[in-house]
C-alpha atoms as a PDB file:
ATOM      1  CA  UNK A   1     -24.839  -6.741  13.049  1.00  0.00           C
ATOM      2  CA  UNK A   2     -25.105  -7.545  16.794  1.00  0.00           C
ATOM      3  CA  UNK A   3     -21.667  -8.121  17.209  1.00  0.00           C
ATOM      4  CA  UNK A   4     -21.067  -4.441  16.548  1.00  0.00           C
ATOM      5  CA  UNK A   5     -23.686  -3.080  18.934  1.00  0.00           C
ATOM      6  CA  UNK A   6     -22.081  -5.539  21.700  1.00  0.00           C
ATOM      7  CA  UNK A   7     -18.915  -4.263  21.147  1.00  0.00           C
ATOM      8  CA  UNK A   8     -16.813  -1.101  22.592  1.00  0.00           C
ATOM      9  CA  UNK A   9     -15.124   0.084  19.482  1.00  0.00           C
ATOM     10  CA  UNK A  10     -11.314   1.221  19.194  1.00  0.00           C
ATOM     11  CA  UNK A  11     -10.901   3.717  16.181  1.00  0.00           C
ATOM     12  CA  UNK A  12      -7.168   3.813  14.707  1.00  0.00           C
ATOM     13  CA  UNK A  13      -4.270   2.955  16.221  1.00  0.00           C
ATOM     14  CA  UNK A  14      -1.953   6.149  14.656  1.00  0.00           C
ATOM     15  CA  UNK A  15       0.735   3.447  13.204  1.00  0.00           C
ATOM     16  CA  UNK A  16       2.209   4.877   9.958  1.00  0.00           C
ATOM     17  CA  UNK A  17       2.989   1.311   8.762  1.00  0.00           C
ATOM     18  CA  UNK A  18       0.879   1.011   5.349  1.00  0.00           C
ATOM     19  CA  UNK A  19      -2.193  -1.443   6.192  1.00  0.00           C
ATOM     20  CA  UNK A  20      -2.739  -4.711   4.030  1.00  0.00           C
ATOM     21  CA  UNK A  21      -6.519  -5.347   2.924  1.00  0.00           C
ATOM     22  CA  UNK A  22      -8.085  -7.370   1.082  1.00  0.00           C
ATOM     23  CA  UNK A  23      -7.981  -6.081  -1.937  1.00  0.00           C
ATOM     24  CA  UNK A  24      -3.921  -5.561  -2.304  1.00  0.00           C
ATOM     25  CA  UNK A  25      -2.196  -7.491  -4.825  1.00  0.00           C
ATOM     26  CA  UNK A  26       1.125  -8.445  -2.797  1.00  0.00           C
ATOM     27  CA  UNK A  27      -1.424 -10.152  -0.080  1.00  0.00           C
ATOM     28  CA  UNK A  28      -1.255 -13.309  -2.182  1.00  0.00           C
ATOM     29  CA  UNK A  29      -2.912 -15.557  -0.044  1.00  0.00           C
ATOM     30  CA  UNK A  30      -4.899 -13.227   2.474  1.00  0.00           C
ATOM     31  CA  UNK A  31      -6.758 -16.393   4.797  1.00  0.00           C
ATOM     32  CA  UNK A  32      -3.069 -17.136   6.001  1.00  0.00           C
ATOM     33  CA  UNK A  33      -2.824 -13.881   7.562  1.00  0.00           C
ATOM     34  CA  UNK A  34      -6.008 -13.944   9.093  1.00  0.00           C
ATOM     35  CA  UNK A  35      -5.793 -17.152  11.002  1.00  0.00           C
ATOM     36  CA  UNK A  36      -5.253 -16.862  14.423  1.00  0.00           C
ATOM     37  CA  UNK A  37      -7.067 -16.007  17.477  1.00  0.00           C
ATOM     38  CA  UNK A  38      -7.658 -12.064  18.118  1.00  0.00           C
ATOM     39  CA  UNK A  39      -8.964 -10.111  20.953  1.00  0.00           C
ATOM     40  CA  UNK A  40     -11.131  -6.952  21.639  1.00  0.00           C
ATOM     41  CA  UNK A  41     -12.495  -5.620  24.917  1.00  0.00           C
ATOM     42  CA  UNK A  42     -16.561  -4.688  24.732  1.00  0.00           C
ATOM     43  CA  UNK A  43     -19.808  -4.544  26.848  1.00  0.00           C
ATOM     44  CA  UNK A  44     -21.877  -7.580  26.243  1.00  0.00           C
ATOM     45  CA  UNK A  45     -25.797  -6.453  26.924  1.00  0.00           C
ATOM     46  CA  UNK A  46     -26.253  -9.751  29.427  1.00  0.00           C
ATOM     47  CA  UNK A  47     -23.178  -9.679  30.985  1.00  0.00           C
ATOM     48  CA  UNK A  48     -21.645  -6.375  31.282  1.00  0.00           C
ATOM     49  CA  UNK A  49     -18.149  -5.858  30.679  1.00  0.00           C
ATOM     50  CA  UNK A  50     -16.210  -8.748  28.230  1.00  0.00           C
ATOM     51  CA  UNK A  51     -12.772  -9.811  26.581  1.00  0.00           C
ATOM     52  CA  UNK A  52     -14.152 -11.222  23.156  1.00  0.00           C
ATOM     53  CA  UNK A  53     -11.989 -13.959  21.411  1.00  0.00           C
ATOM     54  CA  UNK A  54     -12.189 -14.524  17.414  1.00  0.00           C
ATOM     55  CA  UNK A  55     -10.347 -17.799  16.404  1.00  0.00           C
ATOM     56  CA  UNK A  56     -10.123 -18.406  12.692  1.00  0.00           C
ATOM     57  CA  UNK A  57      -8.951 -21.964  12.194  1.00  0.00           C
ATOM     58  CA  UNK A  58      -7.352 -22.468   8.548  1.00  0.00           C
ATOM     59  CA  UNK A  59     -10.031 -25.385   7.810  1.00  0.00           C
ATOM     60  CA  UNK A  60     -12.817 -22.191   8.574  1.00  0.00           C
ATOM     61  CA  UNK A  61     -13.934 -22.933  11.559  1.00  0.00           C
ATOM     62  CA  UNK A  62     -14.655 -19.769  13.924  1.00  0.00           C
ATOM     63  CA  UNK A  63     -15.079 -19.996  17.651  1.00  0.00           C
ATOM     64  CA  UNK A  64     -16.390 -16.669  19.524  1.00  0.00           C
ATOM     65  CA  UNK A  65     -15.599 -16.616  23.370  1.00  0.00           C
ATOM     66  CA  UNK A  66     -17.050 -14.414  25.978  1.00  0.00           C
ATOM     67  CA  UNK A  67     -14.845 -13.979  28.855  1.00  0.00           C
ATOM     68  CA  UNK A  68     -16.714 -12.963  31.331  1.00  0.00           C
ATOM     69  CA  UNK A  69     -15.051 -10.193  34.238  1.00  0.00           C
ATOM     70  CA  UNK A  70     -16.657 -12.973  36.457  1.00  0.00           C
ATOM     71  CA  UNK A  71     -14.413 -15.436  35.288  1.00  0.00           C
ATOM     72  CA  UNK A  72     -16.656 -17.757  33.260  1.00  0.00           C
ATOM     73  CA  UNK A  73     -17.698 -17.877  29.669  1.00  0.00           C
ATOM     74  CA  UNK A  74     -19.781 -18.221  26.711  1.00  0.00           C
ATOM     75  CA  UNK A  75     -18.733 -19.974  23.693  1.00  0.00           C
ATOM     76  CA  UNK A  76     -20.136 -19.700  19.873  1.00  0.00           C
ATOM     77  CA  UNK A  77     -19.104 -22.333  17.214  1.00  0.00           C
ATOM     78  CA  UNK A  78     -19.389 -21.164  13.535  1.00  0.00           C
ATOM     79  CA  UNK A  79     -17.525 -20.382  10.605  1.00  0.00           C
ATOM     80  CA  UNK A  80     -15.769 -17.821   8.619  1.00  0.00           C
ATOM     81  CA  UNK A  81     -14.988 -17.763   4.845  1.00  0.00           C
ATOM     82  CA  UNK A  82     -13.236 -14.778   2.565  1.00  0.00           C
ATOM     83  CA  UNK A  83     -15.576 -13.372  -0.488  1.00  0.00           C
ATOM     84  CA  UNK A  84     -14.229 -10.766  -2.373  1.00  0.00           C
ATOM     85  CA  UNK A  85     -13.472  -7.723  -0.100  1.00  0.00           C
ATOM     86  CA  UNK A  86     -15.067  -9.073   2.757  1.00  0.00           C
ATOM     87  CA  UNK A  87     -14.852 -11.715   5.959  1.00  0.00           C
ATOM     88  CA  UNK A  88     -17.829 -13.340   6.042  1.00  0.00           C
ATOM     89  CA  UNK A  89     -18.497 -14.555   9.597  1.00  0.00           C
ATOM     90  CA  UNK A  90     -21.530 -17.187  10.209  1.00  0.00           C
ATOM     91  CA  UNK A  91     -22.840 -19.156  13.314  1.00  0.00           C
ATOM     92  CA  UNK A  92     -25.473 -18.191  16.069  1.00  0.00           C
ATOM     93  CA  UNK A  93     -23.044 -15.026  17.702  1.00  0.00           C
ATOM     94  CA  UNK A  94     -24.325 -13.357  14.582  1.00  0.00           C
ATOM     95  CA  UNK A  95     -27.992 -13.551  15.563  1.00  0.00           C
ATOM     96  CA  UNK A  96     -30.475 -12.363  14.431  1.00  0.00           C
ATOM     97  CA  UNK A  97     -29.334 -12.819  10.907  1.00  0.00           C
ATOM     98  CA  UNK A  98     -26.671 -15.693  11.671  1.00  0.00           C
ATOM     99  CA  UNK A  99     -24.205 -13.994   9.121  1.00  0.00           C
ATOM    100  CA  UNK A 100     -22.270 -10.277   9.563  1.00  0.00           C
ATOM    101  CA  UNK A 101     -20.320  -9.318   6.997  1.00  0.00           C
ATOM    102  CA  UNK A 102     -17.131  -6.770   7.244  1.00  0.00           C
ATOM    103  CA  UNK A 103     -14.610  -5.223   5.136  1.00  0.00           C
ATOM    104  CA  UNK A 104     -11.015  -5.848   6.519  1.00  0.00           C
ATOM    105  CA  UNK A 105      -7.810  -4.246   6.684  1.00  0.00           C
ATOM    106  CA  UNK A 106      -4.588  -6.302   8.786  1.00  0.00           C
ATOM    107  CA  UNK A 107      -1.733  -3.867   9.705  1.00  0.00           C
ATOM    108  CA  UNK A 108       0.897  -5.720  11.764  1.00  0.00           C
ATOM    109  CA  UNK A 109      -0.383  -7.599  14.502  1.00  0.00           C
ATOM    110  CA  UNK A 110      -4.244  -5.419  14.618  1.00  0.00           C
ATOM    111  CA  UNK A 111      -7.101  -6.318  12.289  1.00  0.00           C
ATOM    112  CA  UNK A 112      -9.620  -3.990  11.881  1.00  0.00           C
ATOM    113  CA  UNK A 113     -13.338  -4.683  10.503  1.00  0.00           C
ATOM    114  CA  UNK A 114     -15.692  -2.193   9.969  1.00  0.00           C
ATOM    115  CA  UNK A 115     -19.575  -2.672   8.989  1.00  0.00           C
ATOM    116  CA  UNK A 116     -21.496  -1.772   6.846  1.00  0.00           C
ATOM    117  CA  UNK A 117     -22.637   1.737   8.035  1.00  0.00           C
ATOM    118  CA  UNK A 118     -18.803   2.427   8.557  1.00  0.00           C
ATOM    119  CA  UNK A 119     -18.403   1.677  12.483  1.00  0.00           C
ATOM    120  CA  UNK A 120     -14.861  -0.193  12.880  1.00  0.00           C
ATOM    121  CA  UNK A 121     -13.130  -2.062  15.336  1.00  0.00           C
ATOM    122  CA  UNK A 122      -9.806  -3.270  16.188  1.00  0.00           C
ATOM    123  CA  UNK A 123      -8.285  -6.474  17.348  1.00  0.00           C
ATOM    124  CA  UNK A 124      -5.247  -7.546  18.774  1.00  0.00           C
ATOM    125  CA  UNK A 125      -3.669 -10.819  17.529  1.00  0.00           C
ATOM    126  CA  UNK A 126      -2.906 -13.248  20.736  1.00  0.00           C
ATOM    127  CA  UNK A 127       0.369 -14.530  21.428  1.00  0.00           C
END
């Protein structure tokens, strides 16, 4: 899971407010809550230092940006679908495999994934 490695990671945010995953009941329809564009600082291995931007369109379409601290960026079309507990996330970010898989929890305006092997991280919804 690439993305993961590329990534500085931001465990817990110490909010009390009860999270809302995948699995709850009262999350009737949980793809409404996770469209959006969200936002996580990392180290890229090429470029160094990075804002990364996740933009789940409601038709699932993904877009991943690197914004680069040297003002440009890099830009990775894909797509993003909801099976069972997870968010699947496809397209050529996810290389080598082309696919990453997380478990997902959404507490307020912060959406954390975490892997397989347990590593999470957190993003911030844009306004």
């Amino acid at each position: 899971m690439k993305w993961i490695a590329l990534l500085l990671f931001c465990v817990g945010c110490g909010d009390e407010a009860q999270p809302l995953a995948s699995g709850d009941a009262e999350f009737a329809d949980p793809a409404s809550g996770l469209t959006g564009v969200w936002t996580t600082n990392g180290v890229d291995e090429t470029f160094g230092a990075v804002e990364v931007e996740m933009a789940l369109e409601v038709d699932g379409r993904l877009r991943m940006v690197l914004l680069l601290a040297s003002g440009g960026s890099r830009s990775f079309p894909g797509t993003w679908e909801l099976d069972a507990d997870e968010l699947v996330l496809r397209g050529v970010y996810f290389a080598p495999d082309g696919e990453s898989r997380v478990r997902w929890t959404l507490e307020d305006a912060v959406l954390v994934l975490e892997d397989a092997v347990g590593q999470r991280q957190q993003w911030r919804r844009r306004v």
